[in-house]
Protein backbone atom coordinates (compact mmCIF):
# COMPACT_ATOMS: atom_id res chain seq x y z
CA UNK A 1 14.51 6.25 -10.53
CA UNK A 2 14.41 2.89 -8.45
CA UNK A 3 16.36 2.18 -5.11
CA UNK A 4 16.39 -1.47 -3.90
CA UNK A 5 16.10 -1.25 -0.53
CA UNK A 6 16.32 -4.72 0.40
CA UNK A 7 19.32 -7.01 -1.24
CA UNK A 8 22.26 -9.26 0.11
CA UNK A 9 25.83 -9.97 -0.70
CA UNK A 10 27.98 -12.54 0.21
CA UNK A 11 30.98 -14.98 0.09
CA UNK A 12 29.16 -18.04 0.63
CA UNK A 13 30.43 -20.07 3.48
CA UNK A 14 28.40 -23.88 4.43
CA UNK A 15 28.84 -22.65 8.21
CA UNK A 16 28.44 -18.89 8.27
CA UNK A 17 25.23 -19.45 6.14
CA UNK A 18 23.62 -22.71 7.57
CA UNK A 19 20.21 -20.89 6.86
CA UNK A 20 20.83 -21.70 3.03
CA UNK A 21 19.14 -25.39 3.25
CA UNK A 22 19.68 -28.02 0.21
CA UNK A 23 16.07 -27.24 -1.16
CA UNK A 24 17.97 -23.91 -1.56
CA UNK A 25 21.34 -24.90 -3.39
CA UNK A 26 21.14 -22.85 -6.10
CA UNK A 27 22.25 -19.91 -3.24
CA UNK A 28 25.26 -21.83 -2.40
CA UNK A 29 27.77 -19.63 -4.48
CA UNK A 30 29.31 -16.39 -4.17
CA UNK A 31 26.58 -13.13 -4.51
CA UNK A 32 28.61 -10.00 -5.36
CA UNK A 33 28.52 -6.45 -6.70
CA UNK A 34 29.84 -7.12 -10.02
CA UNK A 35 27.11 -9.90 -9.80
CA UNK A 36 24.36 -7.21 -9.16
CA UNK A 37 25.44 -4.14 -10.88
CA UNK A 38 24.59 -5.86 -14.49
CA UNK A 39 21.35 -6.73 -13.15
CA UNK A 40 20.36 -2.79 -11.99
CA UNK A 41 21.74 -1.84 -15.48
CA UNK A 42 19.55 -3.15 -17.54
CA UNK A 43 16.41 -2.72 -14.94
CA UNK A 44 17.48 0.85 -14.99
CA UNK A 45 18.02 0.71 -10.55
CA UNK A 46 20.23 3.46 -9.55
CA UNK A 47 21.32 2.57 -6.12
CA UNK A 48 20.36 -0.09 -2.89
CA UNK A 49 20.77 -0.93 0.53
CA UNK A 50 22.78 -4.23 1.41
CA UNK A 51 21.48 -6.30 4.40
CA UNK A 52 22.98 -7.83 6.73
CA UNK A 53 22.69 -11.49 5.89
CA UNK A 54 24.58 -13.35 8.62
CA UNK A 55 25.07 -12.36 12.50
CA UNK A 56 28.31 -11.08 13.33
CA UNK A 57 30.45 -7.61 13.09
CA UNK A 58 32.68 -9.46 10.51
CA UNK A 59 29.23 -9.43 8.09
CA UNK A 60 28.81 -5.64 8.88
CA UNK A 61 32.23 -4.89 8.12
CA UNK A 62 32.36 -7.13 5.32
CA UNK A 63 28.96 -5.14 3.75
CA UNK A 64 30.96 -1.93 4.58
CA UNK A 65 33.78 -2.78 2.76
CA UNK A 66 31.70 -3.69 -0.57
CA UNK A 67 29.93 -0.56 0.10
CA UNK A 68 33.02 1.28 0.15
CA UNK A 69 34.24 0.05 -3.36
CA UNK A 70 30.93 0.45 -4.85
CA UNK A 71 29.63 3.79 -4.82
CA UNK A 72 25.82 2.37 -5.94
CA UNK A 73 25.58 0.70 -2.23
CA UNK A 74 24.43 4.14 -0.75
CA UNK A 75 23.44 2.17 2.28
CA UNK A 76 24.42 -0.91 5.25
CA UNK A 77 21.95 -2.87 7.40
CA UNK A 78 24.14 -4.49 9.70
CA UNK A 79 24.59 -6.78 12.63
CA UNK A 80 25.62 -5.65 16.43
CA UNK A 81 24.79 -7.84 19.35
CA UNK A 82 21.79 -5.64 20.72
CA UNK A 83 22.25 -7.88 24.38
CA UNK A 84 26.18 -6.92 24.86
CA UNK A 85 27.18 -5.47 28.28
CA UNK A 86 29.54 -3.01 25.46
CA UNK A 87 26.63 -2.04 22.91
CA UNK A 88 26.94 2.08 23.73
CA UNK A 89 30.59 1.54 22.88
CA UNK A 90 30.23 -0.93 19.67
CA UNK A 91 27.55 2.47 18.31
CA UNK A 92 29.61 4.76 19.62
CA UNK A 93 32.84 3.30 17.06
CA UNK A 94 29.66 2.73 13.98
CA UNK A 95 28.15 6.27 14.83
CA UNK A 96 30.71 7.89 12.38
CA UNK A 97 30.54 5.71 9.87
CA UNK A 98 28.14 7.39 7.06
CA UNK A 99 27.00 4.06 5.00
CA UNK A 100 26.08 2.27 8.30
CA UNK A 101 22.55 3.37 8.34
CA UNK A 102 21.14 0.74 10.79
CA UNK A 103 20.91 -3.05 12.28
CA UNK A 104 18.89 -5.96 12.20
CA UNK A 105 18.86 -9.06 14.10
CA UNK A 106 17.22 -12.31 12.22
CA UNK A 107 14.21 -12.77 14.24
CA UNK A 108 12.24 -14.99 12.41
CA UNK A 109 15.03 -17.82 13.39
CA UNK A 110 14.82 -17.39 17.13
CA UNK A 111 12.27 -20.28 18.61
CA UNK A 112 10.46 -17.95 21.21
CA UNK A 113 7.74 -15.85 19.44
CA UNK A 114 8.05 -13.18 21.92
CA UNK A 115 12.05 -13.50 21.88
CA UNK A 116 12.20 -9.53 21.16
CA UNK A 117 10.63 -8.90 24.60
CA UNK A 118 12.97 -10.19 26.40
CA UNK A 119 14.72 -7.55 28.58
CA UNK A 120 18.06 -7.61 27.29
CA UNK A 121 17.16 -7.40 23.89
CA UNK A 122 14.54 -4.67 24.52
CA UNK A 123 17.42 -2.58 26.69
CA UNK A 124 19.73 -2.84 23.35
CA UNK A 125 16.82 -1.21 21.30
CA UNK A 126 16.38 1.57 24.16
CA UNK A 127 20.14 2.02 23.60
CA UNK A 128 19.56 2.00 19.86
CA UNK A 129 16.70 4.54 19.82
CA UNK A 130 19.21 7.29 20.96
CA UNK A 131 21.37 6.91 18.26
CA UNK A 132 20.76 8.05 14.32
CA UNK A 133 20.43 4.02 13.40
CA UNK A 134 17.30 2.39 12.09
CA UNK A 135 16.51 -1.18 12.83
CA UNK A 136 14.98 -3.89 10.55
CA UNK A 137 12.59 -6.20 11.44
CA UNK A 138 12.91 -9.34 10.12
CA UNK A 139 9.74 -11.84 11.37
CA UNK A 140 7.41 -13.83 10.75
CA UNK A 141 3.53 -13.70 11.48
CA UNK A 142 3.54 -15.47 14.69
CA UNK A 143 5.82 -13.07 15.78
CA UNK A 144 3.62 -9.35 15.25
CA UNK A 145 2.87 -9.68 18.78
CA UNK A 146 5.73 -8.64 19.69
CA UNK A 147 6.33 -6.66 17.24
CA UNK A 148 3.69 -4.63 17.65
CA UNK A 149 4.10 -3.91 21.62
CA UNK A 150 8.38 -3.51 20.72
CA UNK A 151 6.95 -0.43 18.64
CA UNK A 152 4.98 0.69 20.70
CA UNK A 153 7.62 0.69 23.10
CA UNK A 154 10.37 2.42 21.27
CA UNK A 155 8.18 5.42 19.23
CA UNK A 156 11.45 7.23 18.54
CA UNK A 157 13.33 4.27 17.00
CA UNK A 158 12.65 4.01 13.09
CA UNK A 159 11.56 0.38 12.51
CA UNK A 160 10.95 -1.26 8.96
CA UNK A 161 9.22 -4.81 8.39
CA UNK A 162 11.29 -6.87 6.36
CA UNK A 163 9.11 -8.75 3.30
CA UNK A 164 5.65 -7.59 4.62
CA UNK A 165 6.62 -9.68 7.59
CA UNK A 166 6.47 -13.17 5.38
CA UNK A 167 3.11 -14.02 5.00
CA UNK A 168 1.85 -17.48 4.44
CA UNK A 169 0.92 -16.47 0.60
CA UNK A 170 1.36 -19.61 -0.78
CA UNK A 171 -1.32 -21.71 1.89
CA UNK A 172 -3.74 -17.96 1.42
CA UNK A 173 -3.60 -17.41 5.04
CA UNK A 174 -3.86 -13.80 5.21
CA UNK A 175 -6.48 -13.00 7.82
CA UNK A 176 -4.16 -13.14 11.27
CA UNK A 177 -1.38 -11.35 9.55
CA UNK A 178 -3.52 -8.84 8.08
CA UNK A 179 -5.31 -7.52 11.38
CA UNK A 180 -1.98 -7.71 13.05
CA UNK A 181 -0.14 -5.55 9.71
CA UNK A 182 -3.15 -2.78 10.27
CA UNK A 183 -2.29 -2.96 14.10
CA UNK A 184 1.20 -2.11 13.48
CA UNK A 185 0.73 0.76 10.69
CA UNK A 186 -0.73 2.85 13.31
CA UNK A 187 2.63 3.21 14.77
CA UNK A 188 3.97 6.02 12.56
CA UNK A 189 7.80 5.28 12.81
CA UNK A 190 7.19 1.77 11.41
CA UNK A 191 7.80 1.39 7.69
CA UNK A 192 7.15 -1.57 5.75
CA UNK A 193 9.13 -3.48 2.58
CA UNK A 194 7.66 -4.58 -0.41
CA UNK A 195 10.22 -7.29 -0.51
CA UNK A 196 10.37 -10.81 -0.19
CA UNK A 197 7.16 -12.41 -2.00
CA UNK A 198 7.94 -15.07 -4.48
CA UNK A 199 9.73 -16.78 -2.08
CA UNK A 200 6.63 -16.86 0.38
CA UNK A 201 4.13 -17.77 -2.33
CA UNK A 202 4.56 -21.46 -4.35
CA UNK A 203 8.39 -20.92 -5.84
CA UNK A 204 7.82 -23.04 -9.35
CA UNK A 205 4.05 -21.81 -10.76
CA UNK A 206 3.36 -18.65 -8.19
CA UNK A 207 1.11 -16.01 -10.48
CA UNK A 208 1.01 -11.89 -9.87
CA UNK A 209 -2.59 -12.58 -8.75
CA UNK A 210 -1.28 -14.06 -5.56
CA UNK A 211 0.22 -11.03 -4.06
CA UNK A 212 -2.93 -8.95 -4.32
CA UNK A 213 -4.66 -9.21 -1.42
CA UNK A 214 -1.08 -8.96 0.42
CA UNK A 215 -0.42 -5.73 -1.18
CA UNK A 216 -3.89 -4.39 -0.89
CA UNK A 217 -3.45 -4.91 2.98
CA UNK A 218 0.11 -3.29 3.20
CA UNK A 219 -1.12 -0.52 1.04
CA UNK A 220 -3.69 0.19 3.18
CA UNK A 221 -2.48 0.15 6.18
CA UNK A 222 0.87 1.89 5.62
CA UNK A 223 0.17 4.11 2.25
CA UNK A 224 2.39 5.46 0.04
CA UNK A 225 4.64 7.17 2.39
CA UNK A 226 5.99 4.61 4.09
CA UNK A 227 6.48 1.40 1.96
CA UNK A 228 9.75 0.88 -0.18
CA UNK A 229 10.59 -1.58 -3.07
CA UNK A 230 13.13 -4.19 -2.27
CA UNK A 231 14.16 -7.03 -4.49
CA UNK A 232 15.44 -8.98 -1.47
CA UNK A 233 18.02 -10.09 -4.42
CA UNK A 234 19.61 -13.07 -4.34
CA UNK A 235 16.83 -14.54 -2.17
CA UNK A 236 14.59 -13.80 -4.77
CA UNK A 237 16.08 -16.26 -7.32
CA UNK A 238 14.78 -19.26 -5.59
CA UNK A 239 11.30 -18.51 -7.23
CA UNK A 240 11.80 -15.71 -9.78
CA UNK A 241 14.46 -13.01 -11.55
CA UNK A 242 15.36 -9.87 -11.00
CA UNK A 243 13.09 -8.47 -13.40
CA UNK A 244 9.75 -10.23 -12.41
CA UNK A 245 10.15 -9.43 -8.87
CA UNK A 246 10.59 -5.83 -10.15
CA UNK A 247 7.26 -6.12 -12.42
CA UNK A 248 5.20 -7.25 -9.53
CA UNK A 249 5.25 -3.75 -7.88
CA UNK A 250 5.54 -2.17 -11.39
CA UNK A 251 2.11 -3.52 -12.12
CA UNK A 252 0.40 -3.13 -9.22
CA UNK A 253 1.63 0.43 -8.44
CA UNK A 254 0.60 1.10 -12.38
CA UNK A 255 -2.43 3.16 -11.56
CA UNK A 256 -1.32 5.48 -8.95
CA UNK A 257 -0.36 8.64 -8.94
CA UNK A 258 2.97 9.29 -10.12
CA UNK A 259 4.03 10.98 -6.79
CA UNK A 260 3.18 8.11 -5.02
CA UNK A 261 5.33 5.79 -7.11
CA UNK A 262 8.53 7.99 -6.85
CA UNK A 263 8.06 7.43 -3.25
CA UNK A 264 7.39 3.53 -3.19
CA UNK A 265 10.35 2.98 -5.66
CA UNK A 266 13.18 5.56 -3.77
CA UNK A 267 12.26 8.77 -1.88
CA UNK A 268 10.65 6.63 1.12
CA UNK A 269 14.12 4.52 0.94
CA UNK A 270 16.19 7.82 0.96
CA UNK A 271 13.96 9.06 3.62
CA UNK A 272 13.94 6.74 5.96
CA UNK A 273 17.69 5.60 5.20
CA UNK A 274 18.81 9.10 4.92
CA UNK A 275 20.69 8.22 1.80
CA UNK A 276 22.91 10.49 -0.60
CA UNK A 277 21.46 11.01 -4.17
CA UNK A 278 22.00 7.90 -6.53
C-alpha cells in the first residue's frame, strides 16, 4: 500500500499563487482530485495528505472541502497565522475538525534565515505544541539553523521537513545540508519527507543517480521510522511524472527489508498524521 504524504490542489489564481513563476507555466491551470485520483489508480496509491499551498484560512478550508468530497484525502496540512493575537481561538474552532491534521507556514519564502525565531512566530508554535496538530517545515538549507534550535525548542510539537529540506542537488552541494540534516535527526519528534527532488536536481536530463547521496544522508540520519514518501504532485511535473517520482524511492528502497518499506511508503504517514485506514 502507498500513501502520498506530500501533494497539492488548487484553483489556480495569477495572484493567490504568485510563487508559480513563468519558467513554471505549465502549473498555471487548475490541479484537482479528479485530476489526481487517475494518477493513484494506475500507481496503485491508496490515499494522501493535501498541503497547504497558499497562505490563508480560505486555502485550509478550501483543502477541507476537497477532502470532504473525496474520501482518498485522509489528511489536511493547512494554513493559520501562527503570529495572531486570536491563534488559541482559530485551534480551538480547527481542533474538532478530524481531516485537519496540522499547519505549515512557507518558510523558505520569508527573506530572514532565522525568520522562525522570531518571538511571535515561536509563541504561535508554543501555542501549537499543546494542541493534537503537527507542523510542516517547509525550508531551505540556509535556513536548518533555525530549524534545528525551533526543534529543539518545541520537543513535544511533531515537526516534518518538507522535500529533505531542498537541497542544492542539481549544483552537488550536499556537505552543509548534510551535517545540518544529521543535526536535526537527533531530535526524535522531527520526521522527514522523501518529497520534492526532481524539482531540486536539473528539471530536463536529472538521472536516479543524483539523489543518492541525498537519500543515503536522510536515510541515515532519520531511518526507516521516520521518513514518508511524498510525490509533492503537481510540483513534481515541472521535471518528471507521477510515476518516475514514484520509482525513485521504489528503487532505492528495493533492497530493504520489507518492514521497512511498508513504513517509508504509509505506516510512518499514518503514524505521524494519525490517519484512518485507506
Amino acid at each position: 500500500m502507498i500513501i502520498d504524504a506530500h501533494q497539492h490542489f488548487w484553483k489556480y489564481s495569477p495572484q493567490k499563487h504568485a510563487w508559480i513563476r513563468q519558467e513554471m507555466s505549465l502549473l498555471k491551470r487548475d490541479f484537482l482530485p479528479d485530476d489526481l485520483q487517475k494518477i493513484f489508480a494506475k500507481n496503485q496509491v491508496a490515499a494522501c495528505v493535501a498541503v497547504q499551498a497558499e497562505q490563508s484560512e480560505e486555502e485550509t478550508g478550501f483543502l477541507l472541502q476537497l477532502a470532504d468530497q473525496y474520501n482518498y484525502i485522509k489528511g489536511v496540512v493547512g494554513w493559520v497565522d501562527l503570529k495572531a493575537e486570536n491563534l488559541l481561538q482559530r485551534l480551538d474552532y480547527y481542533q474538532d475538525i478530524e481531516k485537519l491534521k496540522g499547519f505549515r507556514h512557507q518558510v523558505q519564502d520569508e527573506p530572514d534565515p532565522r525568520f522562525m525565531l522570531h518571538p511571535a512566530f515561536q509563541n504561535g508554535l508554543r501555542v501549537l505544541e499543546k494542541t493534537r496538530f503537527t507542523f510542516d517545515l517547509l525550508v531551505y538549507p540556509v535556513q536548518l539553523d533555525a530549524t534545528l534550535q525551533t526543534g529543539r525548542n518545541f520537543p513535544r510539537l511533531s515537526f516534518v521537513l518538507d522535500h529533505m529540506a531542498k537541497p542544492d542537488i542539481k549544483s552537488g552541494s550536499i556537505n552543509n545540508w548534510s551535517t545540518s540534516i544529521q543535526q536535526i535527526a537527533k531530535e526524535p519528534h522531527v520526521y522527514c519527507k522523501i518529497s520534492g527532488m526532481v524539482t531540486e536536481a536539473s528539471w530536463k536530463d536529472w538521472k536516479a543517480k543524483d539523489f543518492s547521496p541525498y537519500l543515503d544522508v536522510v536515510f541515515q540520519a532519520f531511518g526507516p521510522d521516520r521518513l514518508m514518501f511524498g510525490s509533492d504532485w503537481p510540483v513534481c511535473l515541472l521535471a518528471a511524472d507521477y510515476q518516475a517520482v514514484l520509482d525513485i524511492v521504489i528503487q532505492y528502497t528495493r533492497n530493504l527489508p520489507e518492514e521497512d518499506k511498508q513504513k517509508i511508503f504509509y505506516k510512518n504517514a499514518q503514524k505521524f498524521y494519525k490517519l484512518t485506514q485507506p
